[in-house]
PDB file of N, CA and C in Angstrom:
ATOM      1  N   UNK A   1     153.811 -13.501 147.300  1.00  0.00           N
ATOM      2  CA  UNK A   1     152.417 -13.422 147.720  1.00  0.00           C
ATOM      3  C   UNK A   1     152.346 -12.603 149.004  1.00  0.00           C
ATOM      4  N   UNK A   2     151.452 -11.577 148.920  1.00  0.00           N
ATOM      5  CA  UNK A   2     151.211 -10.555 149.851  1.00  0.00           C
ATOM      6  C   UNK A   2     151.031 -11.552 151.618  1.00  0.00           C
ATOM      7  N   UNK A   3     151.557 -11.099 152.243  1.00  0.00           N
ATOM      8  CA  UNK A   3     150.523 -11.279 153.832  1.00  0.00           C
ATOM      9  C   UNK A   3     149.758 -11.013 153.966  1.00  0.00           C
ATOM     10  N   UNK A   4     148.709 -12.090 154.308  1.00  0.00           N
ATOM     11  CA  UNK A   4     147.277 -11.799 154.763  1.00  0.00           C
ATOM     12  C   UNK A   4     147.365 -11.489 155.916  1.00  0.00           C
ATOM     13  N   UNK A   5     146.759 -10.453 156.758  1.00  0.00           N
ATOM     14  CA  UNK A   5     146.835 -10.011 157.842  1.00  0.00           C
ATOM     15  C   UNK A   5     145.152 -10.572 158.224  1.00  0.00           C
ATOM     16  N   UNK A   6     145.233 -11.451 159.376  1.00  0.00           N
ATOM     17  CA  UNK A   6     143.996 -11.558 159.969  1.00  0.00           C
ATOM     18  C   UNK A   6     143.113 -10.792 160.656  1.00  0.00           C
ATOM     19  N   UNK A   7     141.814 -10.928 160.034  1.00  0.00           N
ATOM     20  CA  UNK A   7     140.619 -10.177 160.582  1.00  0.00           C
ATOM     21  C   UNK A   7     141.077  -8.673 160.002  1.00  0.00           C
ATOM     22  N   UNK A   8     141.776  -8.162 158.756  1.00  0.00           N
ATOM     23  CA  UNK A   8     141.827  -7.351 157.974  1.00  0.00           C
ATOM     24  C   UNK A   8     141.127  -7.426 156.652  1.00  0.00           C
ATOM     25  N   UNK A   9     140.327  -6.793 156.321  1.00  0.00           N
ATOM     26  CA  UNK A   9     139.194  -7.554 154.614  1.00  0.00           C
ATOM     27  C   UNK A   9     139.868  -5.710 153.789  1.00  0.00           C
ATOM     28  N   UNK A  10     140.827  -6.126 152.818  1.00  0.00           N
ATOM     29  CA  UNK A  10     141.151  -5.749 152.183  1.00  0.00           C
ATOM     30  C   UNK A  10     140.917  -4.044 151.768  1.00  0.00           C
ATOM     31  N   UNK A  11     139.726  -4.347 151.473  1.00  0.00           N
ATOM     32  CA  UNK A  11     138.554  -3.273 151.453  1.00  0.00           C
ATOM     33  C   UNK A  11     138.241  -2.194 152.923  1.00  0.00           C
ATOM     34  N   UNK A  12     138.804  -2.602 153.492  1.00  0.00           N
ATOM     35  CA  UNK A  12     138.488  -1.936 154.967  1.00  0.00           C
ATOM     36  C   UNK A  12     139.553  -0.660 155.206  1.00  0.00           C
ATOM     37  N   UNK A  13     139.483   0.272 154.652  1.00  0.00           N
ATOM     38  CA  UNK A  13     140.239   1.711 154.855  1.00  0.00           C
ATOM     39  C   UNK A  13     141.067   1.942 156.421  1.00  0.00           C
ATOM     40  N   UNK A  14     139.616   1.587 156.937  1.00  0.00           N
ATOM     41  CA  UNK A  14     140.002   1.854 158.902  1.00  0.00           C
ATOM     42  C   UNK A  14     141.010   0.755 159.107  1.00  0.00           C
ATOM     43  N   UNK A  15     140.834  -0.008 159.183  1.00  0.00           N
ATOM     44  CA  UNK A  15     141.390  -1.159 159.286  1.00  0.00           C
ATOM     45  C   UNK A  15     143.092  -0.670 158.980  1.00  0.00           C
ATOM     46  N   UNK A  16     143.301  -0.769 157.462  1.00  0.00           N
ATOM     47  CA  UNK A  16     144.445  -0.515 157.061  1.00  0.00           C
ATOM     48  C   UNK A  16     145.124   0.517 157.692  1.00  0.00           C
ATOM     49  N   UNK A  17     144.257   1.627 157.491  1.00  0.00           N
ATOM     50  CA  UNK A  17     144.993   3.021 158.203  1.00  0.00           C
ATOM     51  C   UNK A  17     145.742   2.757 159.553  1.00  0.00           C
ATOM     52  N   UNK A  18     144.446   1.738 160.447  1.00  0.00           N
ATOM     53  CA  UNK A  18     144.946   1.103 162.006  1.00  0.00           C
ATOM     54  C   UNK A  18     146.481   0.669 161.848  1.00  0.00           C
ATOM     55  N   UNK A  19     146.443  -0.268 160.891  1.00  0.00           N
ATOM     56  CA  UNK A  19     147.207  -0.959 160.620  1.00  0.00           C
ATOM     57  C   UNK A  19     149.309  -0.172 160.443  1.00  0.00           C
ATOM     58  N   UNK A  20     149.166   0.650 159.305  1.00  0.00           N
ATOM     59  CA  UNK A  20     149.990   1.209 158.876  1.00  0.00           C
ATOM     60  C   UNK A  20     149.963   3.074 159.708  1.00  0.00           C
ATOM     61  N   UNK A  21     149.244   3.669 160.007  1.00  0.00           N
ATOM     62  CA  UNK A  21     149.602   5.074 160.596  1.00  0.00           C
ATOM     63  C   UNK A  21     150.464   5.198 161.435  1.00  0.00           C
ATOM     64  N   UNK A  22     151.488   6.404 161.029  1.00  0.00           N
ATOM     65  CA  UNK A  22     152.265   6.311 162.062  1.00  0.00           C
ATOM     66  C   UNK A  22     153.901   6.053 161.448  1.00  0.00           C
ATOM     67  N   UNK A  23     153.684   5.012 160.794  1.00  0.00           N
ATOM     68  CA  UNK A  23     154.996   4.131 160.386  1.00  0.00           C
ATOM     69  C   UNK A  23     155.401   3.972 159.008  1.00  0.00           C
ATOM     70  N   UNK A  24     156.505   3.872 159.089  1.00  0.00           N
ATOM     71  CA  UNK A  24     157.462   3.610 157.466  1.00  0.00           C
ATOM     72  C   UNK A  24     156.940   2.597 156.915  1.00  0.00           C
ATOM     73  N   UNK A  25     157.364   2.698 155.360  1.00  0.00           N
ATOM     74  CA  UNK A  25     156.859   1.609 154.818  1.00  0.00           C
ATOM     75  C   UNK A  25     158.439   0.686 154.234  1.00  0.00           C
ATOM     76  N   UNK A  26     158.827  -0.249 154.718  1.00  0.00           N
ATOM     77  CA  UNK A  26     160.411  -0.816 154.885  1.00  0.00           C
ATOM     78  C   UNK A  26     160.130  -1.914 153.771  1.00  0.00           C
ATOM     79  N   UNK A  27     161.237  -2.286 152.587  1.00  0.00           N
ATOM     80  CA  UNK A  27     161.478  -3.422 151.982  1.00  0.00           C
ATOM     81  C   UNK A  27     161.689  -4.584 152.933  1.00  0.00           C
ATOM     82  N   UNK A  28     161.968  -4.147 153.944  1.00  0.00           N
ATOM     83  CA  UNK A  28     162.330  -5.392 155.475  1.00  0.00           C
ATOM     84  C   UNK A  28     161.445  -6.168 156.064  1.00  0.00           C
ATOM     85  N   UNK A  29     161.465  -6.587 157.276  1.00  0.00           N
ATOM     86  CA  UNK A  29     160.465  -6.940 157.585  1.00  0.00           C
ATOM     87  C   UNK A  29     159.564  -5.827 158.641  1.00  0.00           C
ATOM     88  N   UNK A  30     158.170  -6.296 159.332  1.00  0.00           N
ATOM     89  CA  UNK A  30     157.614  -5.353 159.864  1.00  0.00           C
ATOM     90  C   UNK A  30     157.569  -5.639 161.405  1.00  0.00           C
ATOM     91  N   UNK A  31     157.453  -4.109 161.756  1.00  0.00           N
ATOM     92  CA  UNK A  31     158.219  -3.911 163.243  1.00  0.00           C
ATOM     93  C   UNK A  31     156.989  -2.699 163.841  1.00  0.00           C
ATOM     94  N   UNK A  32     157.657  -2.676 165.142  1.00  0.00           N
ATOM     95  CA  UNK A  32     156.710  -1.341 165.997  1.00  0.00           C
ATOM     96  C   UNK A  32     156.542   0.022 165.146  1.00  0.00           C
ATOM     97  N   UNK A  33     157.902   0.320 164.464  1.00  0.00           N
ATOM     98  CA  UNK A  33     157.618   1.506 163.851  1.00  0.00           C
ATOM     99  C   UNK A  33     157.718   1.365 162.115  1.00  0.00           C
ATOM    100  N   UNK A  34     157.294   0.704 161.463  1.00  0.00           N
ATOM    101  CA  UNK A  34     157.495   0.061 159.903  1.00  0.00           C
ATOM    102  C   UNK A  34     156.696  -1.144 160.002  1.00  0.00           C
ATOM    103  N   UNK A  35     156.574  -1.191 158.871  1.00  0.00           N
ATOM    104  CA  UNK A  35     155.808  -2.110 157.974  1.00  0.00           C
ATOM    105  C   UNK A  35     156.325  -2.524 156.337  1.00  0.00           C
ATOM    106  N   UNK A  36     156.568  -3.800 156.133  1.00  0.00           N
ATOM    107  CA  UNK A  36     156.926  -4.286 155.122  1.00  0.00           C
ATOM    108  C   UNK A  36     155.898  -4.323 154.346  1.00  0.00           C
ATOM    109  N   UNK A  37     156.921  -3.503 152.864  1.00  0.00           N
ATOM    110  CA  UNK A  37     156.038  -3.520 151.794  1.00  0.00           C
ATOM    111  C   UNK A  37     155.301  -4.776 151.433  1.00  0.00           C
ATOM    112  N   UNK A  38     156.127  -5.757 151.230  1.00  0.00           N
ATOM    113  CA  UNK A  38     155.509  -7.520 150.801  1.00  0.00           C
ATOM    114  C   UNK A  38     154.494  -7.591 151.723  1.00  0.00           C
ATOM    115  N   UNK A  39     153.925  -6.880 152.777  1.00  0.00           N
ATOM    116  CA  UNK A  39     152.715  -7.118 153.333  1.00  0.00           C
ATOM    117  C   UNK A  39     151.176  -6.849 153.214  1.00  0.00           C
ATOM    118  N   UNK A  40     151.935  -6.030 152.030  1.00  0.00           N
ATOM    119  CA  UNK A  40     150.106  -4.525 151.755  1.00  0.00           C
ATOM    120  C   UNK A  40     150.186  -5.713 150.610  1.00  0.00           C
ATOM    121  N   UNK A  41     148.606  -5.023 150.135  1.00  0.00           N
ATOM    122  CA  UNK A  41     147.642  -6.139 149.162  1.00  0.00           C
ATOM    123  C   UNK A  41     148.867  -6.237 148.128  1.00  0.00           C
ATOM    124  N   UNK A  42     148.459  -7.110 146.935  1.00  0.00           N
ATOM    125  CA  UNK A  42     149.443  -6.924 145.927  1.00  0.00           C
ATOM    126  C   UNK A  42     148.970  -5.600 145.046  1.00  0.00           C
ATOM    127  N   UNK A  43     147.884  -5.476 145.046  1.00  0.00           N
ATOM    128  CA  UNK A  43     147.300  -4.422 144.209  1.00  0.00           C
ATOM    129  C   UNK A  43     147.493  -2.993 145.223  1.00  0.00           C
ATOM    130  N   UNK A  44     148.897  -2.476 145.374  1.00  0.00           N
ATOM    131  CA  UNK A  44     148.742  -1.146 146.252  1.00  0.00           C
ATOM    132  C   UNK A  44     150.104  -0.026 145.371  1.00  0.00           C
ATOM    133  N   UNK A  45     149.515   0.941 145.820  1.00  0.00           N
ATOM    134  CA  UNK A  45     151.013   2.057 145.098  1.00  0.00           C
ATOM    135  C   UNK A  45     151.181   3.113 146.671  1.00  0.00           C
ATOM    136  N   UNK A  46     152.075   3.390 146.834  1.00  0.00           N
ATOM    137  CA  UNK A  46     153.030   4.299 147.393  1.00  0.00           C
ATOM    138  C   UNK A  46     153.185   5.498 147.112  1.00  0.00           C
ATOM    139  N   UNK A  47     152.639   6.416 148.334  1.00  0.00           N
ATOM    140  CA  UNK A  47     152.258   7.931 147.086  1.00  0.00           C
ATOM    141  C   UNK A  47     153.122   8.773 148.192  1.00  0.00           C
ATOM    142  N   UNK A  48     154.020   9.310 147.227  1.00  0.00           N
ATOM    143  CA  UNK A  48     154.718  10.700 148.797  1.00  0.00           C
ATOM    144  C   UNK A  48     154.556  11.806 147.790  1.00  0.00           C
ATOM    145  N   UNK A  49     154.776  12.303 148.869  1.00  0.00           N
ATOM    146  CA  UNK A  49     154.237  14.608 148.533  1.00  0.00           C
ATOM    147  C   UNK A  49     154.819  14.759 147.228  1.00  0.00           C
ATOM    148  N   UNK A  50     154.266  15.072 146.405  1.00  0.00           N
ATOM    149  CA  UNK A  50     154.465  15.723 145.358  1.00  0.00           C
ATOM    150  C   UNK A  50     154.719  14.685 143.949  1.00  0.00           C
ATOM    151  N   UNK A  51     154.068  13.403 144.475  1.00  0.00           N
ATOM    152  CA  UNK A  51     154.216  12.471 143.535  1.00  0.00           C
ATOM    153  C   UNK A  51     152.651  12.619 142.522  1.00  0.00           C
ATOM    154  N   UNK A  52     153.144  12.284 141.172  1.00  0.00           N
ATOM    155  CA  UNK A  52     151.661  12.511 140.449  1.00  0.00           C
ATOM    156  C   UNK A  52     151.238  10.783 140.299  1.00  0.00           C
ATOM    157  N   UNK A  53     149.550  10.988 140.166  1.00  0.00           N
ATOM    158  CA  UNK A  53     149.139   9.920 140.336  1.00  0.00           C
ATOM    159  C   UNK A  53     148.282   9.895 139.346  1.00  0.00           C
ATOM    160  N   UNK A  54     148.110   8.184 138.573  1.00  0.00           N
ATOM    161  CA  UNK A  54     146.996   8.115 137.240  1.00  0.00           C
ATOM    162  C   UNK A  54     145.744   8.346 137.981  1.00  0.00           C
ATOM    163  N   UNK A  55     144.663   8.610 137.231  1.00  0.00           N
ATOM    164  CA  UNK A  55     143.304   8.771 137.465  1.00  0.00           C
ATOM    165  C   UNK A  55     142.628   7.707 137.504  1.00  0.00           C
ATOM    166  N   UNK A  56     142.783   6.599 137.122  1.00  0.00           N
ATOM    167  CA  UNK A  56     142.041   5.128 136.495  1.00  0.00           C
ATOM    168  C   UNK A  56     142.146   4.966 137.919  1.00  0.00           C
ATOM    169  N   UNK A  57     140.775   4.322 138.379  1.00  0.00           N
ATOM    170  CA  UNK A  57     140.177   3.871 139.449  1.00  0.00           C
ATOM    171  C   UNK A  57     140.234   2.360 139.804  1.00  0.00           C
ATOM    172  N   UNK A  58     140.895   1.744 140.882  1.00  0.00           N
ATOM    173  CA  UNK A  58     141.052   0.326 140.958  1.00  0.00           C
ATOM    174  C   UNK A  58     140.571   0.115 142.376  1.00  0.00           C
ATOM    175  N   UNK A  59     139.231  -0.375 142.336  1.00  0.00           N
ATOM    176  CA  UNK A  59     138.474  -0.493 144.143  1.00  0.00           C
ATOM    177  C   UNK A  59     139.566  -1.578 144.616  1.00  0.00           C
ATOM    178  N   UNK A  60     140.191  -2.208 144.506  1.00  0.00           N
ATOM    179  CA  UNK A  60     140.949  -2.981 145.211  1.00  0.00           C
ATOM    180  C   UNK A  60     142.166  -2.413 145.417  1.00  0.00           C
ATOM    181  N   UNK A  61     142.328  -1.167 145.103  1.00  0.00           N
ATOM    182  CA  UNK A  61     144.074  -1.370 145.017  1.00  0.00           C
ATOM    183  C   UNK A  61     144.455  -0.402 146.180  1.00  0.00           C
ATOM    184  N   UNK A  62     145.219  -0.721 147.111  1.00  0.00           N
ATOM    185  CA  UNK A  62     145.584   0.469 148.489  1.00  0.00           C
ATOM    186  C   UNK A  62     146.809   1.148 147.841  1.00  0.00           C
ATOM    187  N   UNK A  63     145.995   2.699 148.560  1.00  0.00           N
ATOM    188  CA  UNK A  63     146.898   3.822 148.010  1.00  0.00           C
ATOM    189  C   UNK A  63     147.614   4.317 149.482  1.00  0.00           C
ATOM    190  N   UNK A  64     148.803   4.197 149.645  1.00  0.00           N
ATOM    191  CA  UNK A  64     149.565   4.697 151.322  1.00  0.00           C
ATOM    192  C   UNK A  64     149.891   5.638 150.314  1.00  0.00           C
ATOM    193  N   UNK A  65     149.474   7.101 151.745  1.00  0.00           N
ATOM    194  CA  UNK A  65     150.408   7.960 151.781  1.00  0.00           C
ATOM    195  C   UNK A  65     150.882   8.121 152.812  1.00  0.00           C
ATOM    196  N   UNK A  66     152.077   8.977 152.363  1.00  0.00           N
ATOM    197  CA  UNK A  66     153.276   9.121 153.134  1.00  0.00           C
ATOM    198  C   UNK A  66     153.437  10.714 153.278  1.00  0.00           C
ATOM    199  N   UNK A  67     154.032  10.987 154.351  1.00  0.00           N
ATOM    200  CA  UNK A  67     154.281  12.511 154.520  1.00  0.00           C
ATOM    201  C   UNK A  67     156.067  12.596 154.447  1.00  0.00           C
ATOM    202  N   UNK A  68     156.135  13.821 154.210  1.00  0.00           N
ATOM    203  CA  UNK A  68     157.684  14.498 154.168  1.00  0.00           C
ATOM    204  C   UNK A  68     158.388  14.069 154.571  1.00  0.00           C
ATOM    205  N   UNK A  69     158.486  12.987 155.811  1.00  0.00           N
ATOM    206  CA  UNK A  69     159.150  12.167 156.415  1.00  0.00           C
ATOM    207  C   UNK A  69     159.154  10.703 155.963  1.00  0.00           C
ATOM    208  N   UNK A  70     158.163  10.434 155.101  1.00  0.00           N
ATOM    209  CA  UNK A  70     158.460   8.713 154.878  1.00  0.00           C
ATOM    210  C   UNK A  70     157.385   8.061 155.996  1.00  0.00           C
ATOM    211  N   UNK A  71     156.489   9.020 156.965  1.00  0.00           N
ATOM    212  CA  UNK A  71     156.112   8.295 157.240  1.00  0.00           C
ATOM    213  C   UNK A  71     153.955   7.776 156.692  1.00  0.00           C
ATOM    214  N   UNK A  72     153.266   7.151 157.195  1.00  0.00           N
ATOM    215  CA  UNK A  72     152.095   6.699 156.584  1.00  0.00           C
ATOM    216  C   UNK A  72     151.051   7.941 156.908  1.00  0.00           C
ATOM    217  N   UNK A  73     150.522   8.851 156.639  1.00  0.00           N
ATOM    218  CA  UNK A  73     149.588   9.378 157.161  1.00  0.00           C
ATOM    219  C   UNK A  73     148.121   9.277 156.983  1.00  0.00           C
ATOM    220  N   UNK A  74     148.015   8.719 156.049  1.00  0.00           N
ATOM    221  CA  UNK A  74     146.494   8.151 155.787  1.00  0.00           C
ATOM    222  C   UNK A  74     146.763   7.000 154.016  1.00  0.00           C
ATOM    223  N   UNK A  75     145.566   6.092 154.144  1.00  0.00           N
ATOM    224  CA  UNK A  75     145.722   5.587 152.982  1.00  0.00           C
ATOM    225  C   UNK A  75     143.663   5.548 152.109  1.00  0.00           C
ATOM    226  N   UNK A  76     143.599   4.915 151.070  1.00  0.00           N
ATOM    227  CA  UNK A  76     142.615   4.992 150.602  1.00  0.00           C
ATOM    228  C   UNK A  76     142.663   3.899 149.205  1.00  0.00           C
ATOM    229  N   UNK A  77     141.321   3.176 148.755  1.00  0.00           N
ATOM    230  CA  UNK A  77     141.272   2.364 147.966  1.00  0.00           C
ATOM    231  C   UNK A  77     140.524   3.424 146.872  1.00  0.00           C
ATOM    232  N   UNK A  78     141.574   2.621 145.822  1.00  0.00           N
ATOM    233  CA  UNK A  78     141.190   3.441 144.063  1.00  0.00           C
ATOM    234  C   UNK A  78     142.115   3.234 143.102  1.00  0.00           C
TER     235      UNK A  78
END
């Protein structure tokens, strides 16, 4: 079961972005520079450069991207 992060509402883009920019996304736990996957909603996918993505639209589901480095540069719900 995902971590609920308080005073974060799922749906909140800014929020998340606050949350994760900047930083790796680690199977570990989460730190100054990373963030554990087991923490994003359960409904989220992991998108790096040059990855293809389905079209089917899911308002709940967080999309992290990642830049050339692995790290978060923006995310978005769909």
């Amino acid at each position: 079961m995902p971590l609920v992060v308080p005073e974060v509402n799922a749906g909140d883009k800014n929020e998340w972005l606050n949350k994760l920019a900047g930083k790796t996304i680690t199977e570990g736990t989460s730190d100054v520079t990373s963030f554990a996957k087991k923490d994003l909603p359960q409904s989220h996918r992991i998108v790096k450069p040059g990855d293809m993505m389905t079209m089917d639209y899911k308002p709940e589901r967080l999309n992290v991207h990642l830049d050339d480095k692995g790290t978060v540069h923006d995310v978005h719900f769909g």
